[in-house]
C-alpha atoms as a PDB file:
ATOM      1  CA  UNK A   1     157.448 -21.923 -49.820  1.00  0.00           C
ATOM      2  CA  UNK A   2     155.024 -19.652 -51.275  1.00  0.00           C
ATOM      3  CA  UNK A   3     151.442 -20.832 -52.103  1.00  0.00           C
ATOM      4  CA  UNK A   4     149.358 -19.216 -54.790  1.00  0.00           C
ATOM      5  CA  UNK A   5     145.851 -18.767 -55.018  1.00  0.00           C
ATOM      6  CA  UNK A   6     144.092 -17.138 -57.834  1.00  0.00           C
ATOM      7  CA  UNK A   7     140.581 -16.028 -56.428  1.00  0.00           C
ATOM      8  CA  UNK A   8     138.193 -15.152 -59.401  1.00  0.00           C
ATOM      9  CA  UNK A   9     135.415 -13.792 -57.477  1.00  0.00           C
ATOM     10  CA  UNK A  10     135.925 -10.566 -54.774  1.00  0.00           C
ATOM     11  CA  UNK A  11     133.265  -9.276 -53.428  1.00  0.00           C
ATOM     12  CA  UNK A  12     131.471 -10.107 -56.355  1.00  0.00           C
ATOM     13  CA  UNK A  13     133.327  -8.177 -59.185  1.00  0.00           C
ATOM     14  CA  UNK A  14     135.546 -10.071 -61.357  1.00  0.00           C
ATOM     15  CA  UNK A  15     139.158  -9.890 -60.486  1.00  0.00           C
ATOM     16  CA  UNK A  16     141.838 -11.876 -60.395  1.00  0.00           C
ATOM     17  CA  UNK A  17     143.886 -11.823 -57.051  1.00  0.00           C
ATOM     18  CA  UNK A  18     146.875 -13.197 -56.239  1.00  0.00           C
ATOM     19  CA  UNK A  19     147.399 -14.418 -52.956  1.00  0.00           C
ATOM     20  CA  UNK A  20     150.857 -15.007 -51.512  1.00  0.00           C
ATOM     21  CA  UNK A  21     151.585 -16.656 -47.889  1.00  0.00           C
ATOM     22  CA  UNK A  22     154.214 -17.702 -46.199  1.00  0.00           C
ATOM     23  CA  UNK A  23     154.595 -21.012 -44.684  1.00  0.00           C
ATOM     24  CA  UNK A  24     157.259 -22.494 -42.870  1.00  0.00           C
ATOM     25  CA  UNK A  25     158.009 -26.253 -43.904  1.00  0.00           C
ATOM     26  CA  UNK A  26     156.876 -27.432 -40.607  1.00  0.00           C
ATOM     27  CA  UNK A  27     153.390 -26.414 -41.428  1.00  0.00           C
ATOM     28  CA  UNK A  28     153.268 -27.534 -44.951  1.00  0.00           C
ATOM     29  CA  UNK A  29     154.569 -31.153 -43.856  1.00  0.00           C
ATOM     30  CA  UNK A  30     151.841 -30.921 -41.547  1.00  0.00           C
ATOM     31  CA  UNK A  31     149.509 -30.092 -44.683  1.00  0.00           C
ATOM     32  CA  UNK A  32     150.658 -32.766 -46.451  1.00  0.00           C
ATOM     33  CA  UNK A  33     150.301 -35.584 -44.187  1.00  0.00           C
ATOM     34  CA  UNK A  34     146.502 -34.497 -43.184  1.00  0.00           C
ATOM     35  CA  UNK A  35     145.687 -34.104 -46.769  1.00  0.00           C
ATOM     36  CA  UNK A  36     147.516 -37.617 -47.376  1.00  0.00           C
ATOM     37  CA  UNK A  37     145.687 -39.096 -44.360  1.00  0.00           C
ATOM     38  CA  UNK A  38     142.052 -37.250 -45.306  1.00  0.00           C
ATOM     39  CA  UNK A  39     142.646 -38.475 -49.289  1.00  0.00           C
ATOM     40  CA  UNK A  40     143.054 -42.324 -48.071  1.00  0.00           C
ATOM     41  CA  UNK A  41     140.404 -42.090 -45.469  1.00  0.00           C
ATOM     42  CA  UNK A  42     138.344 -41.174 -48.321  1.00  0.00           C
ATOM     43  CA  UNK A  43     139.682 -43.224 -51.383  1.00  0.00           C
ATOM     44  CA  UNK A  44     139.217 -46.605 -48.737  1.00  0.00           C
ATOM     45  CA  UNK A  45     135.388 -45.621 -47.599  1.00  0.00           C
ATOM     46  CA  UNK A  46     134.214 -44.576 -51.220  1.00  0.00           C
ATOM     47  CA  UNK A  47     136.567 -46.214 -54.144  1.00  0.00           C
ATOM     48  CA  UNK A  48     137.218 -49.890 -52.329  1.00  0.00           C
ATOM     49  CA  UNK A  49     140.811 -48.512 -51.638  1.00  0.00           C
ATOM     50  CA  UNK A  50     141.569 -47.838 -55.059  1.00  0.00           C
ATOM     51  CA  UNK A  51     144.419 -45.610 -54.960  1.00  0.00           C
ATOM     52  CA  UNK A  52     143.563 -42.071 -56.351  1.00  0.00           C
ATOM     53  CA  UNK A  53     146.029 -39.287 -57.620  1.00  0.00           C
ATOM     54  CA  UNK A  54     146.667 -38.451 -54.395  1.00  0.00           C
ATOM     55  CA  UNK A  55     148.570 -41.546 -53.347  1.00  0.00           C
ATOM     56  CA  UNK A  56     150.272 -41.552 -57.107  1.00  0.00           C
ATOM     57  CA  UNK A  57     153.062 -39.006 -57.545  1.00  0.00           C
ATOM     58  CA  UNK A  58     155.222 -38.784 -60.754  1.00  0.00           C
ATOM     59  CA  UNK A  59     158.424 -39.583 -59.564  1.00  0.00           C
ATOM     60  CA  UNK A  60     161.106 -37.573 -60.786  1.00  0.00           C
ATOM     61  CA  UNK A  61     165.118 -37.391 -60.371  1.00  0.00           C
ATOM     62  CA  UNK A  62     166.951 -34.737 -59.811  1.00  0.00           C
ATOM     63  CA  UNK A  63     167.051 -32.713 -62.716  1.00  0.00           C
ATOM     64  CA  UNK A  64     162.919 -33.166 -63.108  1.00  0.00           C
ATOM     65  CA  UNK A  65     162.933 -35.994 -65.571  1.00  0.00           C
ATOM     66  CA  UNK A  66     159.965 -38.203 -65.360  1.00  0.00           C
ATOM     67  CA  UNK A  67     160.682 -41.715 -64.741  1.00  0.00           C
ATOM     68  CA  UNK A  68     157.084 -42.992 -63.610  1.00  0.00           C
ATOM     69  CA  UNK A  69     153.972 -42.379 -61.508  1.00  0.00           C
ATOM     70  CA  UNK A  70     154.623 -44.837 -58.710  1.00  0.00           C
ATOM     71  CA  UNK A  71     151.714 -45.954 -55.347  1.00  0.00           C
ATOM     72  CA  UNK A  72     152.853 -44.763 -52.158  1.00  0.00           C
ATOM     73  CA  UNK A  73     152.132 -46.083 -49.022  1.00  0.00           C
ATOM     74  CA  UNK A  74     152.400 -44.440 -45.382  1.00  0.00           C
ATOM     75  CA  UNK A  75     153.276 -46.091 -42.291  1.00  0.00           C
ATOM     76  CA  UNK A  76     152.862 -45.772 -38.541  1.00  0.00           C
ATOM     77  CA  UNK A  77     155.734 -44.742 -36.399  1.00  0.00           C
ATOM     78  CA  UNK A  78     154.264 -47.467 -34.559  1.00  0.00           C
ATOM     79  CA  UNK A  79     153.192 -50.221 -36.611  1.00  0.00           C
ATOM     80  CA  UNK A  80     154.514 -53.425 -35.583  1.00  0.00           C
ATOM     81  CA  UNK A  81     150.499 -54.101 -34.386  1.00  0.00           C
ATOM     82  CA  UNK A  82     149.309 -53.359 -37.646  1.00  0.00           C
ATOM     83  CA  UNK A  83     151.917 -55.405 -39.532  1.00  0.00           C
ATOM     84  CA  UNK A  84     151.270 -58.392 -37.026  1.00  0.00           C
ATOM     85  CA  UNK A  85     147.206 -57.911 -38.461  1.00  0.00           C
ATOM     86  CA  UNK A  86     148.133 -57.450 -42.292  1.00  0.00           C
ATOM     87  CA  UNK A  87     149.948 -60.780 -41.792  1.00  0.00           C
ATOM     88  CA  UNK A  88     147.419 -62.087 -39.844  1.00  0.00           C
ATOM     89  CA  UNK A  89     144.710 -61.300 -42.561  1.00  0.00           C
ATOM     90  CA  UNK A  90     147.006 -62.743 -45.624  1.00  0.00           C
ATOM     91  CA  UNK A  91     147.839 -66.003 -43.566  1.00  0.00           C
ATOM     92  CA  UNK A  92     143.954 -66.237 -42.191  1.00  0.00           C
ATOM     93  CA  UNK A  93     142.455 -67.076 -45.821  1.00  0.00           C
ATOM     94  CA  UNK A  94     143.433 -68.268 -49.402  1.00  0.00           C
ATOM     95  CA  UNK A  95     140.630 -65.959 -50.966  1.00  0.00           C
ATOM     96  CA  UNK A  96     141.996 -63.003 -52.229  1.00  0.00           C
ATOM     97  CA  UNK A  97     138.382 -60.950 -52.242  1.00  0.00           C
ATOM     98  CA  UNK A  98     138.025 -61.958 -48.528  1.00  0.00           C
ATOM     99  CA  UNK A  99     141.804 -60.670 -47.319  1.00  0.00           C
ATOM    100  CA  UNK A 100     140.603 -57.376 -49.746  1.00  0.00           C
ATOM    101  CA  UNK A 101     137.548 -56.552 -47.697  1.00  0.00           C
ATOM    102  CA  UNK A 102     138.803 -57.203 -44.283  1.00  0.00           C
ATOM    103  CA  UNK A 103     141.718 -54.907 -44.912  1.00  0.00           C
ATOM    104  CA  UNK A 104     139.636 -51.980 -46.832  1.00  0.00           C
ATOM    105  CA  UNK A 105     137.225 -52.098 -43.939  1.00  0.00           C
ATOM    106  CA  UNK A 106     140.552 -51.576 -40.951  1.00  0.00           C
ATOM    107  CA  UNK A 107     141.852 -49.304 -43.044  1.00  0.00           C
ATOM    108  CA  UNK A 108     138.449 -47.355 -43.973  1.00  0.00           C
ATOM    109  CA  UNK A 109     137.395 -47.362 -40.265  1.00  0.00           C
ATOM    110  CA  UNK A 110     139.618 -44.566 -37.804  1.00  0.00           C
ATOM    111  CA  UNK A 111     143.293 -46.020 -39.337  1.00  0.00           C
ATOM    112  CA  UNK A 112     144.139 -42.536 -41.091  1.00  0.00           C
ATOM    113  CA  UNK A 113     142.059 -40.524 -38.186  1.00  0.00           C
ATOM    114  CA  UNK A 114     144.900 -39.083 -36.638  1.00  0.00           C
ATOM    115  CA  UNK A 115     147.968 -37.838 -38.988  1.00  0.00           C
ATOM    116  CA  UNK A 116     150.186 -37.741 -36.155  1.00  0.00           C
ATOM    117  CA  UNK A 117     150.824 -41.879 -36.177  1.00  0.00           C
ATOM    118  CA  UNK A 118     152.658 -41.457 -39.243  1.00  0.00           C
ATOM    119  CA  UNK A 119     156.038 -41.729 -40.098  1.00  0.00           C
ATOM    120  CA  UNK A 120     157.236 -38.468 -41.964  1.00  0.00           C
ATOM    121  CA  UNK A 121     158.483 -41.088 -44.755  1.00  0.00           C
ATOM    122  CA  UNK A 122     156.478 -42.332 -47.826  1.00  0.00           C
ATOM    123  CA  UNK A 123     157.372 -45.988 -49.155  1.00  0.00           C
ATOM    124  CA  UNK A 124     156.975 -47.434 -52.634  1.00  0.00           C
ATOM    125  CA  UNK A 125     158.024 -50.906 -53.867  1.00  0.00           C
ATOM    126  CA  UNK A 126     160.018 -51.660 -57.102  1.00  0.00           C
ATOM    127  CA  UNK A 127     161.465 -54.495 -58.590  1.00  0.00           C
ATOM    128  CA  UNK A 128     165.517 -55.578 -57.755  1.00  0.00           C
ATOM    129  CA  UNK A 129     167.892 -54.119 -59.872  1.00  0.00           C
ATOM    130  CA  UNK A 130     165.798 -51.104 -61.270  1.00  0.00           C
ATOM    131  CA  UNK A 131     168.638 -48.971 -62.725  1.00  0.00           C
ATOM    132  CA  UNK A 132     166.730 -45.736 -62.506  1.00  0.00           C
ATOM    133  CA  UNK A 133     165.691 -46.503 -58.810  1.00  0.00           C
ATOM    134  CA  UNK A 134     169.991 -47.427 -57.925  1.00  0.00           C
ATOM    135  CA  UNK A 135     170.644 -43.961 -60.100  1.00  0.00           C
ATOM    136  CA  UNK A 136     168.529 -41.724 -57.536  1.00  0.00           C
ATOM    137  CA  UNK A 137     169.251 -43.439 -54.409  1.00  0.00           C
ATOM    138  CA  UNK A 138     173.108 -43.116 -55.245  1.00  0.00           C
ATOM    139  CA  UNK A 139     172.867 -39.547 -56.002  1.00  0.00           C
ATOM    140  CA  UNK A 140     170.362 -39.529 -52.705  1.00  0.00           C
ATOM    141  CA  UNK A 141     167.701 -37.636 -54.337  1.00  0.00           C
ATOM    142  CA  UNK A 142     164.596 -37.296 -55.823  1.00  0.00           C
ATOM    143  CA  UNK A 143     161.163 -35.585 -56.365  1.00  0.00           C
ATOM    144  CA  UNK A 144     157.415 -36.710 -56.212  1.00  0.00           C
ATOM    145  CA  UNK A 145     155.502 -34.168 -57.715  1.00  0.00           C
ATOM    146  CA  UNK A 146     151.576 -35.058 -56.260  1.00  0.00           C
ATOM    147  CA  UNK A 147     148.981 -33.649 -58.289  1.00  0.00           C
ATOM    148  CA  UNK A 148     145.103 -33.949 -57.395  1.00  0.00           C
ATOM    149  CA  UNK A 149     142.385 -32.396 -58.023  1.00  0.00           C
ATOM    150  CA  UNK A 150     143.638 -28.815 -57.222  1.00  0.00           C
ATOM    151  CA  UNK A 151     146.087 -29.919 -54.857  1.00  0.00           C
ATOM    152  CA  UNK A 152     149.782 -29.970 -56.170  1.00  0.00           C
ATOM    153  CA  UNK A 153     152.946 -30.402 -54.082  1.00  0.00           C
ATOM    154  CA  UNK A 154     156.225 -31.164 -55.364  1.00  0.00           C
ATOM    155  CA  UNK A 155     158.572 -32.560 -52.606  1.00  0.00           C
ATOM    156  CA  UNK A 156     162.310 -33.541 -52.885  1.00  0.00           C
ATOM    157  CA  UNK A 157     163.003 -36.162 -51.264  1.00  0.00           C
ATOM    158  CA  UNK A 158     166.345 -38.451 -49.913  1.00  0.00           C
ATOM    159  CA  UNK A 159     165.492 -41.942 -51.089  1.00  0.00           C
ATOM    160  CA  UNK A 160     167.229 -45.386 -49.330  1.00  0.00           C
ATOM    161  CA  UNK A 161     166.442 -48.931 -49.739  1.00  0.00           C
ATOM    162  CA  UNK A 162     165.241 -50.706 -46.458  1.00  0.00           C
ATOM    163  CA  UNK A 163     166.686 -53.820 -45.099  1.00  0.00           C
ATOM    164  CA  UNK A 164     164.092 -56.724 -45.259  1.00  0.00           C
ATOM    165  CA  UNK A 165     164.158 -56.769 -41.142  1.00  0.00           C
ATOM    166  CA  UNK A 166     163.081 -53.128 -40.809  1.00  0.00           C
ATOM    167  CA  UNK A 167     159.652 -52.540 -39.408  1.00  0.00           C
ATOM    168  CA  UNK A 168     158.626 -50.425 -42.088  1.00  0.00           C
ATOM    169  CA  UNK A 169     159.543 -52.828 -44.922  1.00  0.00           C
ATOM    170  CA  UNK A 170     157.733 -56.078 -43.329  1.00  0.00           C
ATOM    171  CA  UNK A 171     154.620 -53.413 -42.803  1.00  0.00           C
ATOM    172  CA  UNK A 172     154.444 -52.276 -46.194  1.00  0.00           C
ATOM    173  CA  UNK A 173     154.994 -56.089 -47.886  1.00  0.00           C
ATOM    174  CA  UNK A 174     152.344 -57.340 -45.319  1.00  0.00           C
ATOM    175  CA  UNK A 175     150.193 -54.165 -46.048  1.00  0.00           C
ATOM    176  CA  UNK A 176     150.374 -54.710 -49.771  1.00  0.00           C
ATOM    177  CA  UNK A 177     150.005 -58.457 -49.786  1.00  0.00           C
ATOM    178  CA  UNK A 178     146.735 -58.392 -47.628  1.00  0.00           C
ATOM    179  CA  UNK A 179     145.141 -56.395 -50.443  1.00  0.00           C
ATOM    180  CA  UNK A 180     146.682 -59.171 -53.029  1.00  0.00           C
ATOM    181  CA  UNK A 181     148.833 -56.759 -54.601  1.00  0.00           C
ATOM    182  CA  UNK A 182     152.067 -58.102 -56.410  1.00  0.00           C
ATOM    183  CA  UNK A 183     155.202 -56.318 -54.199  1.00  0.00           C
ATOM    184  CA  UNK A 184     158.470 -56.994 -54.870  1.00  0.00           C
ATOM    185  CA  UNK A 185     160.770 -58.110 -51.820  1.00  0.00           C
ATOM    186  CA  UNK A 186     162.645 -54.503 -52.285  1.00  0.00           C
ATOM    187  CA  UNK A 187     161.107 -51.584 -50.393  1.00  0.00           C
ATOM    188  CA  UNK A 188     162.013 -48.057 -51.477  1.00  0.00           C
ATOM    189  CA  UNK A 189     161.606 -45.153 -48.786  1.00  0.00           C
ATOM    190  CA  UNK A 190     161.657 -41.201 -49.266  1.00  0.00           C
ATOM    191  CA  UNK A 191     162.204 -38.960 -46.065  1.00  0.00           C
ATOM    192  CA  UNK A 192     159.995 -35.843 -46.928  1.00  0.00           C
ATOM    193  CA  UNK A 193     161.141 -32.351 -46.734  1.00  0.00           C
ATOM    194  CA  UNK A 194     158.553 -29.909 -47.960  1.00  0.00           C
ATOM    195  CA  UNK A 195     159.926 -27.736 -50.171  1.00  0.00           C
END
């Protein structure tokens, strides 16, 4: 992949300058997931966990039609602990606002410290029989297209539906129901490949 960056300002004359690097898709996963882990840290310590740009791709098939700009969620390798405290918090209380701020403040505090812990997967929810959703996982692809700020990456991915007993899909329903969001009991995963 090739990454351009206009700089307007060189050496304080104004031209425009075109800078080209190389990156191997190792590196720009690795971009990615800090800039996903960095944007969350941030989003859950300043906006209450309201999910920014960042964490809202358009989702796209194949062929680069839009279908919607969907909330994606990332997930430990490792997270049967932190599923066992997302259910934990929904079952502790019936008050939505209290199950909200417990899990803002874990997740605010060192949860997206170290971008390692993560899965290499994003995960986003949609309802059962979602025709456009069976359409891309049958042809087994897909793109996000993340725009922020002045960050952009467009990633295809290979979406699957999770089985209900996977560790990632009770982690992402526990995840989402601790911060009262609706979810629906179908889990949609995209292994990322940087393109």
């Amino acid at each position: 992949m090739v990454i351009l960056q206009q700089i307007s300002q060189l050496l304080g004359k104004k031209q425009h300058v075109r800078l080209l690097v190389d990156l191997s898709p190792e590196v720009l996963q690795e971009k990615f997931l800090d800039w996903q882990c960095q944007s969350r840290m941030n989003a859950f310590r300043t906006q209450g966990g309201r999910p920014n740009t960042s964490m809202t791709p358009y989702l796209l098939d194949d062929k680069g039609n839009e279908y919607a700009q969907i909330i994606v969620v990332l997930v430990e390798n490792d997270c049967e602990e932190t599923t066992r405290l997302f259910e934990y918090n929904f079952k502790k209380t019936y008050d939505p606002a209290e199950r909200y701020d417990k899990i803002n403040k874990f997740l605010s505090s060192e949860f997206f410290l170290d971008k390692h812990k993560f899965s290499d997967a994003l995960f986003a929810t949609f309802p059962k029989k979602n025709k456009f959703i069976s359409k891309i996982v049958k042809k087994g692809r897909c793109i996000l297209d993340f725009i922020h700020l002045s960050t952009n990456y467009r990633i295809e991915c290979s979406p699957f539906i999770l089985d209900e007993d996977e560790n990632a899909w009770e982690n992402v329903f526990w995840k989402l129901y601790s911060k009262s969001l609706v979810v629906s009991s179908q889990s949609f995963s995209t292994n990322t490949t940087i393109i």
